[in-house]
PDB file of N, CA and C in Angstrom:
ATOM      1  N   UNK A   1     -18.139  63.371 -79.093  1.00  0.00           N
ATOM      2  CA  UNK A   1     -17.271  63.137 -77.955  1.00  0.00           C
ATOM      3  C   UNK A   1     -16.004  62.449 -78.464  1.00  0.00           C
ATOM      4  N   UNK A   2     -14.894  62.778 -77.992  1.00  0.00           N
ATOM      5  CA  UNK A   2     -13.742  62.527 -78.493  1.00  0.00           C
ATOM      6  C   UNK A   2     -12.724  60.982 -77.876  1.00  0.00           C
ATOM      7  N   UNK A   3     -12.374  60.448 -78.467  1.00  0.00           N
ATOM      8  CA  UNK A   3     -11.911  59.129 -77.700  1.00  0.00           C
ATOM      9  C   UNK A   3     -11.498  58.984 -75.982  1.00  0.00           C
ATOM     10  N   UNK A   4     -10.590  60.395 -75.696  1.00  0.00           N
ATOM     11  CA  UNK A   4     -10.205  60.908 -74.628  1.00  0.00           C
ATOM     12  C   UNK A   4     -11.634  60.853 -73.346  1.00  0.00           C
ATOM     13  N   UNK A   5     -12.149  61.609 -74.158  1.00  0.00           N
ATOM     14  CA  UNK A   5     -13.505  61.973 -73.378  1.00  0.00           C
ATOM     15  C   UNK A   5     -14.293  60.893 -73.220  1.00  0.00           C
ATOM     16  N   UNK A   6     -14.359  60.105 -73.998  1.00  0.00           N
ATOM     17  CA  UNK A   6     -15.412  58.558 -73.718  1.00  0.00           C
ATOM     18  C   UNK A   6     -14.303  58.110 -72.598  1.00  0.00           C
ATOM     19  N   UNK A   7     -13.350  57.684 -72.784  1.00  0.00           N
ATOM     20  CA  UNK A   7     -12.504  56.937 -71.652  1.00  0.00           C
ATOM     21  C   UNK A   7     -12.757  57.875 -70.053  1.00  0.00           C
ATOM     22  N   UNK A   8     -12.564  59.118 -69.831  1.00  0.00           N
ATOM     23  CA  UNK A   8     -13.104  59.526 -68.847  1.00  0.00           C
ATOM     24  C   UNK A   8     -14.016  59.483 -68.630  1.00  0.00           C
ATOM     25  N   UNK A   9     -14.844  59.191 -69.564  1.00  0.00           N
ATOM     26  CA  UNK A   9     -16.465  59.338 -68.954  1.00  0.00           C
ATOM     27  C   UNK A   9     -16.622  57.891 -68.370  1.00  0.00           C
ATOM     28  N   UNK A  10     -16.259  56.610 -68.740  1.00  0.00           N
ATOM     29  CA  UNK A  10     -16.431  55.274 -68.612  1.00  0.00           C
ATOM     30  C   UNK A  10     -15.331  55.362 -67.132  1.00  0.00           C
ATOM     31  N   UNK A  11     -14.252  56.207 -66.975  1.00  0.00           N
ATOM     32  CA  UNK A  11     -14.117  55.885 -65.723  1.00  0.00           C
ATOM     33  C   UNK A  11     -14.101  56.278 -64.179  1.00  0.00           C
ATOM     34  N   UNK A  12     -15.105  57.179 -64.491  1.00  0.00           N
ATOM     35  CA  UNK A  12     -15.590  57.876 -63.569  1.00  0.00           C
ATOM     36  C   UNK A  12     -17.150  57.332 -62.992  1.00  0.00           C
ATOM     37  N   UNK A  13     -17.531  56.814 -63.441  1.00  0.00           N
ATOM     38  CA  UNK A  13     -18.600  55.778 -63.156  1.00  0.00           C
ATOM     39  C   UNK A  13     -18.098  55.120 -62.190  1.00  0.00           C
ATOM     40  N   UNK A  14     -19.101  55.170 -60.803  1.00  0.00           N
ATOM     41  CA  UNK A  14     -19.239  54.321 -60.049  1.00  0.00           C
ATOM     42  C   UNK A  14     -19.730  52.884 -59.757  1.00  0.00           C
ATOM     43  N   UNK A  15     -20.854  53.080 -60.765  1.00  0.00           N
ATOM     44  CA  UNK A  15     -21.209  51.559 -60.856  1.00  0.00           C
ATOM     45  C   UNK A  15     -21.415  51.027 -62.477  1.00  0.00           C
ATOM     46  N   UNK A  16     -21.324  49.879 -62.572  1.00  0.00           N
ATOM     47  CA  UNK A  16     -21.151  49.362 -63.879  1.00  0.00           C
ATOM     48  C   UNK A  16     -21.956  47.739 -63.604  1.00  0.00           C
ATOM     49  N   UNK A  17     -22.353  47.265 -65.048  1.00  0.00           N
ATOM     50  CA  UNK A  17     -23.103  45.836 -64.891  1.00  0.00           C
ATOM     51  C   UNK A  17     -21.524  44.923 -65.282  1.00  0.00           C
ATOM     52  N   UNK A  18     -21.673  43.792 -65.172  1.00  0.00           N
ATOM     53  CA  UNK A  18     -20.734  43.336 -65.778  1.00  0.00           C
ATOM     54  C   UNK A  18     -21.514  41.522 -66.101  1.00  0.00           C
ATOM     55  N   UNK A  19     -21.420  41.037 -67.236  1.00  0.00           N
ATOM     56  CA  UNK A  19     -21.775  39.890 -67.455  1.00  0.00           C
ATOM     57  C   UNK A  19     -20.775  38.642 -67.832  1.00  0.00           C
ATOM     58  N   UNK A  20     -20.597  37.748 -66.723  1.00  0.00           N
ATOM     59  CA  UNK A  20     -19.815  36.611 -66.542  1.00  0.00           C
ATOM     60  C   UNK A  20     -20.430  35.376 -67.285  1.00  0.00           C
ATOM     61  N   UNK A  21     -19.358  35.052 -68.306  1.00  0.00           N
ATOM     62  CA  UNK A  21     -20.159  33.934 -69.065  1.00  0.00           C
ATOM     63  C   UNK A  21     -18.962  32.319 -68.241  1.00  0.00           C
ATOM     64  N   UNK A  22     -19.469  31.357 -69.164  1.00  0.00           N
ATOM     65  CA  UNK A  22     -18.907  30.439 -68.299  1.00  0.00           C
ATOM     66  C   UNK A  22     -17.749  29.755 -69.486  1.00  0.00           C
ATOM     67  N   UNK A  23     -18.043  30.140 -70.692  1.00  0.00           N
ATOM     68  CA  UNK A  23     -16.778  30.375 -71.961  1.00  0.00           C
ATOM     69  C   UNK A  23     -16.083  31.193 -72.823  1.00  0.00           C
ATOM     70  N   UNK A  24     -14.987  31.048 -72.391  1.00  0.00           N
ATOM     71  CA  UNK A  24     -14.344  32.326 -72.956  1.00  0.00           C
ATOM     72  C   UNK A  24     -14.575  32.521 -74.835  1.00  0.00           C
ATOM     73  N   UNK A  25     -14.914  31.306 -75.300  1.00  0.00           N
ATOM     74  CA  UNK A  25     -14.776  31.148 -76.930  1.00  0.00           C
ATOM     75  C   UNK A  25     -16.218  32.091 -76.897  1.00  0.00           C
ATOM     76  N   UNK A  26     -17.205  32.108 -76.175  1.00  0.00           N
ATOM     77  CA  UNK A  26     -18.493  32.957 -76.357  1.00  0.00           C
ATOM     78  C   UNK A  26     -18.443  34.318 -75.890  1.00  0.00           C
ATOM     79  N   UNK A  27     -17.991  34.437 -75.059  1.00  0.00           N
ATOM     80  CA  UNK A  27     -17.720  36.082 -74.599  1.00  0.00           C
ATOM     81  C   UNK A  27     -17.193  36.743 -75.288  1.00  0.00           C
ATOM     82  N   UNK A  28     -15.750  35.850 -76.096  1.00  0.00           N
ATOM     83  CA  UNK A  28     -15.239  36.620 -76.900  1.00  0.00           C
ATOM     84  C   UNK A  28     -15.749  36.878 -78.772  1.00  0.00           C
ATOM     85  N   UNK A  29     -16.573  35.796 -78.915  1.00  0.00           N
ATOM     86  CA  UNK A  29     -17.354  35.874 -79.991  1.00  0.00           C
ATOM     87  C   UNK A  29     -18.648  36.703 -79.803  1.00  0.00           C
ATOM     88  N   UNK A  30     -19.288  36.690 -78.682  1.00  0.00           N
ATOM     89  CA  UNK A  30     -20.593  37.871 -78.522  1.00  0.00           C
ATOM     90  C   UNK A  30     -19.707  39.525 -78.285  1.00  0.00           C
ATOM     91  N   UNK A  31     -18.514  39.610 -77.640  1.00  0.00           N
ATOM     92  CA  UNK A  31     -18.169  40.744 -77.760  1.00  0.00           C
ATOM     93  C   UNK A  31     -17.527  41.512 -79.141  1.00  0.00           C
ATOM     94  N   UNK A  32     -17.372  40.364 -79.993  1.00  0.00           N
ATOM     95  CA  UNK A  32     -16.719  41.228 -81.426  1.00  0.00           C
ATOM     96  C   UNK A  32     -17.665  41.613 -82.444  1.00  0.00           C
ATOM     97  N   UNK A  33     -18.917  40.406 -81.840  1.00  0.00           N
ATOM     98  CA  UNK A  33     -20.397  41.364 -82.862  1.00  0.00           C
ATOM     99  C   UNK A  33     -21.021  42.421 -81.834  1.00  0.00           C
ATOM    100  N   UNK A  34     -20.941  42.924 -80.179  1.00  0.00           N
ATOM    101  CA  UNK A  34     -20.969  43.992 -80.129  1.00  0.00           C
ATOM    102  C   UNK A  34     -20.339  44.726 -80.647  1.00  0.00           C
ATOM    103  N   UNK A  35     -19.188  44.747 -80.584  1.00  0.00           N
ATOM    104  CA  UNK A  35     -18.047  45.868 -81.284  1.00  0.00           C
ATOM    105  C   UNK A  35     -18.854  46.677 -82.135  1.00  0.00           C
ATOM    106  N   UNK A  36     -18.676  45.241 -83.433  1.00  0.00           N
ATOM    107  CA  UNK A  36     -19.243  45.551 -84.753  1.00  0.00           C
ATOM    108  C   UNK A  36     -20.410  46.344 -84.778  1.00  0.00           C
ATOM    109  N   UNK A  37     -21.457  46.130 -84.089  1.00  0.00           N
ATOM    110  CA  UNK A  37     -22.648  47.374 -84.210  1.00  0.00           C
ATOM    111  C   UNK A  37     -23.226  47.736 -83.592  1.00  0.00           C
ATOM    112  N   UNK A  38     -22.484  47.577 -82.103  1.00  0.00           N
ATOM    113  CA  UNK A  38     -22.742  48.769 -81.050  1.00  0.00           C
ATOM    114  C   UNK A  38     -21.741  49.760 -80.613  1.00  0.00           C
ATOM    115  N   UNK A  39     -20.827  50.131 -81.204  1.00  0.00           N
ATOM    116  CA  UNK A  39     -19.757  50.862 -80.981  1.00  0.00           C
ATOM    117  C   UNK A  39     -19.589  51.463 -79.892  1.00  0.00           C
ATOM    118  N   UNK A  40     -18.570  50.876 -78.980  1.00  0.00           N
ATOM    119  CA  UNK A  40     -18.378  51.976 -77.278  1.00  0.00           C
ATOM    120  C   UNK A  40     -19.619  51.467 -75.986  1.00  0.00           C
ATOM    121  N   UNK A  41     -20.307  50.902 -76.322  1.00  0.00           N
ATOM    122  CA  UNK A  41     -21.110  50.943 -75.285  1.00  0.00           C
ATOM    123  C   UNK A  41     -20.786  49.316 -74.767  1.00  0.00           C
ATOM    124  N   UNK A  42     -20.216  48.366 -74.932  1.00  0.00           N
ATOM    125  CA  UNK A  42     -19.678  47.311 -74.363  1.00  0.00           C
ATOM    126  C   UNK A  42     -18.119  47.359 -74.581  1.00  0.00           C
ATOM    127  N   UNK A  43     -17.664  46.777 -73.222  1.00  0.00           N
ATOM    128  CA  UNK A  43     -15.944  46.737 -72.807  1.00  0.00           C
ATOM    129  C   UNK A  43     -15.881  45.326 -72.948  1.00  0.00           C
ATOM    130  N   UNK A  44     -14.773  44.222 -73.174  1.00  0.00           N
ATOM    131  CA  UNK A  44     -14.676  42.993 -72.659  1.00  0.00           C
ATOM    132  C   UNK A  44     -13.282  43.399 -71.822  1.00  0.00           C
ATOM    133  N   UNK A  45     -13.244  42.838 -70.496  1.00  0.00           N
ATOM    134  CA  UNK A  45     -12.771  42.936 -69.143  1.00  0.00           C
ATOM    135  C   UNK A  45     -12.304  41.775 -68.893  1.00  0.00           C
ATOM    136  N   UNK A  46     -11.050  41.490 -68.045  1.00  0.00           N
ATOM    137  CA  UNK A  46     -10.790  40.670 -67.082  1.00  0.00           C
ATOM    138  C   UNK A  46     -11.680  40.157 -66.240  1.00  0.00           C
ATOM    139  N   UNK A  47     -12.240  39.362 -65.928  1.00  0.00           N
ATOM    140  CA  UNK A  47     -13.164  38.825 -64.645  1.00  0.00           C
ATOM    141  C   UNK A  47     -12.408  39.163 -63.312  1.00  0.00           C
ATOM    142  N   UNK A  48     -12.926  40.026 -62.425  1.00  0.00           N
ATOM    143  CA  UNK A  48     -12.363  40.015 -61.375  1.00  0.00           C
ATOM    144  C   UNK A  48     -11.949  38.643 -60.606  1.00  0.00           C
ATOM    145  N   UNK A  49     -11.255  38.601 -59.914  1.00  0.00           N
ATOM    146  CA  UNK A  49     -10.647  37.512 -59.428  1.00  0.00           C
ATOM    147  C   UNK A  49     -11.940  36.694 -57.881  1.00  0.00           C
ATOM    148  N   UNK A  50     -12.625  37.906 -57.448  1.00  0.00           N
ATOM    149  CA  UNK A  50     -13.635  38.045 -56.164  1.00  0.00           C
ATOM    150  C   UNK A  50     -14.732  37.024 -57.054  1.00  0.00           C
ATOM    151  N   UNK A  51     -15.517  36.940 -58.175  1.00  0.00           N
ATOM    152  CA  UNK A  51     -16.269  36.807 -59.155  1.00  0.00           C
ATOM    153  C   UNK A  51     -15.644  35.198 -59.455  1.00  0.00           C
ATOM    154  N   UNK A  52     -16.097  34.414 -58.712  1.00  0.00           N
ATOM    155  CA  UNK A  52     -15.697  32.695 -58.871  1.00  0.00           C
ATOM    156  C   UNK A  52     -16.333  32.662 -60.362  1.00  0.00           C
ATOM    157  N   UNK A  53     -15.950  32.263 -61.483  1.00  0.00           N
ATOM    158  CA  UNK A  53     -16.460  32.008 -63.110  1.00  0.00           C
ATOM    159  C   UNK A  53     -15.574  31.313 -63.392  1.00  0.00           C
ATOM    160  N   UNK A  54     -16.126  30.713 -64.756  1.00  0.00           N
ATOM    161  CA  UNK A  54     -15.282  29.441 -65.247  1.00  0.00           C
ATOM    162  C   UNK A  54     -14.665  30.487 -66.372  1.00  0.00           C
ATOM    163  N   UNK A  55     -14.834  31.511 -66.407  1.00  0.00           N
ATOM    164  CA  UNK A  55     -14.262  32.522 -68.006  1.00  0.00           C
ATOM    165  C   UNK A  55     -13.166  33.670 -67.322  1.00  0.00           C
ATOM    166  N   UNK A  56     -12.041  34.117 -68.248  1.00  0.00           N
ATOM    167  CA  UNK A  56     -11.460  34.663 -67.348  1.00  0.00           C
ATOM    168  C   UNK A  56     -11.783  36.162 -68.059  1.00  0.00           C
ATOM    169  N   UNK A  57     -12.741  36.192 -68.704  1.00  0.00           N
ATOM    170  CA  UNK A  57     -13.487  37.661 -69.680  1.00  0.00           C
ATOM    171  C   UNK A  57     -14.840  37.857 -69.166  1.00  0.00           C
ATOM    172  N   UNK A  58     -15.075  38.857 -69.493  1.00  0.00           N
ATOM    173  CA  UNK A  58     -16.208  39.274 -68.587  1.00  0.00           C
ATOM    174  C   UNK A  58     -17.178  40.847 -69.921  1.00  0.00           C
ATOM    175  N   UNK A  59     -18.585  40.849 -70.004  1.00  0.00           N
ATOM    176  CA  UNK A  59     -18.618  42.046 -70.688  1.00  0.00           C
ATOM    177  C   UNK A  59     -19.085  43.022 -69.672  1.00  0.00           C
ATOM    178  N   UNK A  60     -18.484  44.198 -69.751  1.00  0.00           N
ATOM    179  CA  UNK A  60     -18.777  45.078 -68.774  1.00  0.00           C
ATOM    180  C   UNK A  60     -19.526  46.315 -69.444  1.00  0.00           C
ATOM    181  N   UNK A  61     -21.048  46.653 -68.933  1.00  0.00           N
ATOM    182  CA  UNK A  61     -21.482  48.109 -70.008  1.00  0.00           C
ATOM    183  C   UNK A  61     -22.072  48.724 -68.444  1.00  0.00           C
ATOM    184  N   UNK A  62     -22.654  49.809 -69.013  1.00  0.00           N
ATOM    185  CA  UNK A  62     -22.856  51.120 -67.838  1.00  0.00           C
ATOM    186  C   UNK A  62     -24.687  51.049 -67.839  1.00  0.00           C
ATOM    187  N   UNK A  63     -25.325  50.859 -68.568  1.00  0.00           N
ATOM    188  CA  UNK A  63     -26.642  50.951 -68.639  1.00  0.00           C
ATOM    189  C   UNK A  63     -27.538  49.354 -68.520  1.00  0.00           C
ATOM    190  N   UNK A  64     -28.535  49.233 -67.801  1.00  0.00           N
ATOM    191  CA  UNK A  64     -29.189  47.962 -67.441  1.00  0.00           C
ATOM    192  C   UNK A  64     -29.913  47.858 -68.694  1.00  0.00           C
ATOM    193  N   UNK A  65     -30.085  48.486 -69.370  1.00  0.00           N
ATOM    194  CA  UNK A  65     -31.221  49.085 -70.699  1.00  0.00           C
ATOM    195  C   UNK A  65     -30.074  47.851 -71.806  1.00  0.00           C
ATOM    196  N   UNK A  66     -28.698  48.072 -71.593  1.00  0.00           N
ATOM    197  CA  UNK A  66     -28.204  47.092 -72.851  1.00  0.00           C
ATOM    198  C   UNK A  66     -27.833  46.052 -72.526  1.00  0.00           C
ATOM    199  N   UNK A  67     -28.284  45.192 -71.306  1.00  0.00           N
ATOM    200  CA  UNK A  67     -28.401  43.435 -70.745  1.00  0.00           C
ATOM    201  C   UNK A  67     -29.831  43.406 -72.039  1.00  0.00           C
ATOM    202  N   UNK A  68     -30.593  44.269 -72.512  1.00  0.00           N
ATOM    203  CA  UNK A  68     -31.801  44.074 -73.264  1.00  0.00           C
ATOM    204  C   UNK A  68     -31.078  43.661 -74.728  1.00  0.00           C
ATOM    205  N   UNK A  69     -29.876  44.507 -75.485  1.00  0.00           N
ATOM    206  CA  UNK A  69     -29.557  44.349 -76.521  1.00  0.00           C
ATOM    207  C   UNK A  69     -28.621  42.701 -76.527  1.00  0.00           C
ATOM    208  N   UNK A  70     -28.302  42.625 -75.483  1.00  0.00           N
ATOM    209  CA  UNK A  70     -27.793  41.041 -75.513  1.00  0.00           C
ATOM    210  C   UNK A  70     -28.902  39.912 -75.152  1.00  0.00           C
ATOM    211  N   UNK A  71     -29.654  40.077 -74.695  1.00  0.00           N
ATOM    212  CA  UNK A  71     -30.650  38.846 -74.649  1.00  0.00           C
ATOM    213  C   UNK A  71     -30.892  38.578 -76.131  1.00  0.00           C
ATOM    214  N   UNK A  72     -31.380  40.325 -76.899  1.00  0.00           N
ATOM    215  CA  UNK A  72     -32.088  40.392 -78.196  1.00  0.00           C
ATOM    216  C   UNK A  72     -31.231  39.282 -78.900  1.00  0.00           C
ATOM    217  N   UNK A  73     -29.529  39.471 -78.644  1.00  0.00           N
ATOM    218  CA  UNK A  73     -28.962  38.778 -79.616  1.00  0.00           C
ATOM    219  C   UNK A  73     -28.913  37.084 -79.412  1.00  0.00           C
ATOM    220  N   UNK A  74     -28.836  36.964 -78.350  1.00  0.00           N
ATOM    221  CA  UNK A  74     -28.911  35.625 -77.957  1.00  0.00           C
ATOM    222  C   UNK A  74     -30.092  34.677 -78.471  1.00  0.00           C
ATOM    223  N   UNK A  75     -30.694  35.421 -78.437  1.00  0.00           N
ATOM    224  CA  UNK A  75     -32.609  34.897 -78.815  1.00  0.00           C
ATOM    225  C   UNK A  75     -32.239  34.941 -80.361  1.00  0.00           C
ATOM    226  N   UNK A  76     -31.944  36.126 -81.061  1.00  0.00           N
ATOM    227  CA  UNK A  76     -32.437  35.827 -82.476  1.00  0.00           C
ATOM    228  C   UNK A  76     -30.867  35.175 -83.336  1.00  0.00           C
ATOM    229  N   UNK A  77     -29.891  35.086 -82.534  1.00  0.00           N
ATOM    230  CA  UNK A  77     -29.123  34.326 -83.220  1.00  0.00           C
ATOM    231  C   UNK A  77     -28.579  33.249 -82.527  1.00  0.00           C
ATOM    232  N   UNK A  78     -29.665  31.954 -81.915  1.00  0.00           N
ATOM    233  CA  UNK A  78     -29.624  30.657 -81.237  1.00  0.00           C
ATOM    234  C   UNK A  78     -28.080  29.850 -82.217  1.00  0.00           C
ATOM    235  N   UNK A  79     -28.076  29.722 -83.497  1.00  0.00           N
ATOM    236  CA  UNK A  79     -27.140  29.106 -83.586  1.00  0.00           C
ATOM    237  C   UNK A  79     -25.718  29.080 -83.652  1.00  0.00           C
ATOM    238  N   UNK A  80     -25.643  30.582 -83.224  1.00  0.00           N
ATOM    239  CA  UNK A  80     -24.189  30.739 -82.753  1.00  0.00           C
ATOM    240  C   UNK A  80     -23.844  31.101 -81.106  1.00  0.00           C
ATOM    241  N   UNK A  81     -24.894  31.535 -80.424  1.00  0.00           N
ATOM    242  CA  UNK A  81     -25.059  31.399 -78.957  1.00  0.00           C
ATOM    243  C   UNK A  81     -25.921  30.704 -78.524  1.00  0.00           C
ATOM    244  N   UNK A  82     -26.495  29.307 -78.436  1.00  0.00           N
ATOM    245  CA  UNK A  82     -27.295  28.255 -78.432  1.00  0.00           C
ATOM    246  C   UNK A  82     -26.922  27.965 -76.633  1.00  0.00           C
ATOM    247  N   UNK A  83     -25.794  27.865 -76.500  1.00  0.00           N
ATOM    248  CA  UNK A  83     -25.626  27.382 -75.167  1.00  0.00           C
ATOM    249  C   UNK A  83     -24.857  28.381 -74.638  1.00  0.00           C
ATOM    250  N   UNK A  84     -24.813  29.614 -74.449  1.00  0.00           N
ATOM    251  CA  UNK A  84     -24.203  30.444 -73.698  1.00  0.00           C
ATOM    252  C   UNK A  84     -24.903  30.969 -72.371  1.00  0.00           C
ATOM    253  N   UNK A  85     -24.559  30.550 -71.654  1.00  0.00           N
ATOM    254  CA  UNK A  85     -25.370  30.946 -70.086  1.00  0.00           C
ATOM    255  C   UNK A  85     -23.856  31.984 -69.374  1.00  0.00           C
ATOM    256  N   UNK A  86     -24.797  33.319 -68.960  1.00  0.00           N
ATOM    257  CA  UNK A  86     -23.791  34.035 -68.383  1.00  0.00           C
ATOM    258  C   UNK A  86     -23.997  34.165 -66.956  1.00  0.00           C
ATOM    259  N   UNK A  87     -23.708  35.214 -66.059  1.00  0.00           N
ATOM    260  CA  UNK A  87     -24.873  35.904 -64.972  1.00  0.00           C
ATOM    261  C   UNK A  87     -24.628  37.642 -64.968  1.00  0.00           C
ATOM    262  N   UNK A  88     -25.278  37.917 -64.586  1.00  0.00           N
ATOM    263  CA  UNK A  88     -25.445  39.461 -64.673  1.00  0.00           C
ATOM    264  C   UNK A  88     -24.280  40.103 -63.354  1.00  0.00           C
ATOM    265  N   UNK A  89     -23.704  41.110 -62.926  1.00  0.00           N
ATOM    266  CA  UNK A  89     -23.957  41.399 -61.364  1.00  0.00           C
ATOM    267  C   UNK A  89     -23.818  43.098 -61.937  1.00  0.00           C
ATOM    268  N   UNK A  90     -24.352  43.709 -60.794  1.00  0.00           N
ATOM    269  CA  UNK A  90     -24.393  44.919 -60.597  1.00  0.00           C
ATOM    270  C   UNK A  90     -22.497  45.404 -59.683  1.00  0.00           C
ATOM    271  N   UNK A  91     -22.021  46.150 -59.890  1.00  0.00           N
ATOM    272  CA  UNK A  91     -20.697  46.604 -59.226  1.00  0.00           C
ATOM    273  C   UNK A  91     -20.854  47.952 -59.103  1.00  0.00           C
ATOM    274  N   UNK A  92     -20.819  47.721 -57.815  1.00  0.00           N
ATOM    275  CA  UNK A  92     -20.798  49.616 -57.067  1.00  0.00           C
ATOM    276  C   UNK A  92     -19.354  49.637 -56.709  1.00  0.00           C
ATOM    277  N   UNK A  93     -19.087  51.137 -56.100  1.00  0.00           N
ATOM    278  CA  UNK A  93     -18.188  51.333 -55.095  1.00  0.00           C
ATOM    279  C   UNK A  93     -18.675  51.735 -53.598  1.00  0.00           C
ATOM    280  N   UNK A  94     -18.652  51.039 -52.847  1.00  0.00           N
ATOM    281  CA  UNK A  94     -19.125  51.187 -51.428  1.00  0.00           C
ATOM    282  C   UNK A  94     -17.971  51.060 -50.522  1.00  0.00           C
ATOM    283  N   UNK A  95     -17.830  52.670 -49.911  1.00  0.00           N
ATOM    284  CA  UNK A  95     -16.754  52.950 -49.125  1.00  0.00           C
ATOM    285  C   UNK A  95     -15.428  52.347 -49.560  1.00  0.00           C
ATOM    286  N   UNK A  96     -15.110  53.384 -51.137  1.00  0.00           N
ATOM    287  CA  UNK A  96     -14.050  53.160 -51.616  1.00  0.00           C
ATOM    288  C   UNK A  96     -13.450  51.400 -51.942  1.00  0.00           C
ATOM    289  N   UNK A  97     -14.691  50.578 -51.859  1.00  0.00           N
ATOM    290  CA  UNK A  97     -14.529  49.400 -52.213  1.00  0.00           C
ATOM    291  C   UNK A  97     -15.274  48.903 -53.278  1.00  0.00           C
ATOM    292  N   UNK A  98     -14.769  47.715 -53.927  1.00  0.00           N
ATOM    293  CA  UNK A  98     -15.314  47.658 -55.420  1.00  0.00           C
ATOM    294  C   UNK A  98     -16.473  46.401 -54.862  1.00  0.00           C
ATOM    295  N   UNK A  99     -17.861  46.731 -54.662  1.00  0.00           N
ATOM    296  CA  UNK A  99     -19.008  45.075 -54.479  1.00  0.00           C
ATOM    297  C   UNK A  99     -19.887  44.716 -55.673  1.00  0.00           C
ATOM    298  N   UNK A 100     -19.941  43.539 -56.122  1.00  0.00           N
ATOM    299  CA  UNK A 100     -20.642  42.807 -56.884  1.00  0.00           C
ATOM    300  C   UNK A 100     -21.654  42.362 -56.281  1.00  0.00           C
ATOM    301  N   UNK A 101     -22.869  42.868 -57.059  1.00  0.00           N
ATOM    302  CA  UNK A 101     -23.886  41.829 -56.197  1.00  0.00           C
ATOM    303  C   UNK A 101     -24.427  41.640 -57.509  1.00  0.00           C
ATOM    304  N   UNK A 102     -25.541  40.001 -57.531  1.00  0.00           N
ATOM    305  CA  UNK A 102     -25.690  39.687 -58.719  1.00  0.00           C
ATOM    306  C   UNK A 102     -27.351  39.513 -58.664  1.00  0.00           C
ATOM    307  N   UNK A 103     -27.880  40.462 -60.405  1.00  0.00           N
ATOM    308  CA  UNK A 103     -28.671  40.801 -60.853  1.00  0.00           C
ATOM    309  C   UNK A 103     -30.108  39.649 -61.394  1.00  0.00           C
ATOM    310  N   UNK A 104     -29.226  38.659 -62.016  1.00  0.00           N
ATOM    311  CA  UNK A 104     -29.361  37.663 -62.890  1.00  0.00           C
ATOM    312  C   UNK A 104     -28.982  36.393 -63.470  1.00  0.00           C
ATOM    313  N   UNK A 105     -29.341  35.181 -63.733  1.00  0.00           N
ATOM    314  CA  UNK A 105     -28.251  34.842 -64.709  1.00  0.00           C
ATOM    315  C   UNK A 105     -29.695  34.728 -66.239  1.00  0.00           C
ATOM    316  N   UNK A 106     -28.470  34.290 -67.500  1.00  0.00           N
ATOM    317  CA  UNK A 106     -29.425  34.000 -68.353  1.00  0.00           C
ATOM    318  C   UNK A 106     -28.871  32.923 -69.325  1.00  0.00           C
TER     319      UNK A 106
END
């Protein structure tokens, strides 16, 4: 699939997870070791403004299956995410409107 084609495919999705941490120095350090070896399947995002958080980044992925590959990391690498508490929410579009409702925190 071609760069073009991943970007349409990611925005044509109606619903997406998105995980709100409460520091930006961790969101943005757990999102550059996704990068690194999950390629494409995590975004780091603006925090919507609706979404009260103390971070103004947010990770946004399409599948509930990879909130699993971030716990994994959290758990087996405690001393660089030791205190990172995020929350989960689910984001639909309901009647052309964007709703968060929330999944989790961890």
């Amino acid at each position: 699939m071609s760069g073009g084609d991943q970007m349409y495919e990611k925005l044509i999705h109606q619903e997406y997870y998105l995980m709100v941490f409460h520091s930006k120095s961790y969101v943005v350090q757990l999102y550059q070791y996704l990068r690194r070896n999950y390629e494409n399947k995590f975004d780091l995002i603006s925090t919507p403004c609706r979404l009260k958080a103390g971070c103004s980044y947010s990770l946004r992925f399409y599948q509930l299956d990879d909130l699993n590959i971030i716990k994994n990391i959290l758990a087996e690498q405690p001393q660089h995410f030791s205190t990172t508490k995020g929350v989960v929410y689910l984001s639909q579009r309901v009647n052309k409107r964007r709703t968060f409702t929330k999944i989790e925190t961890i």
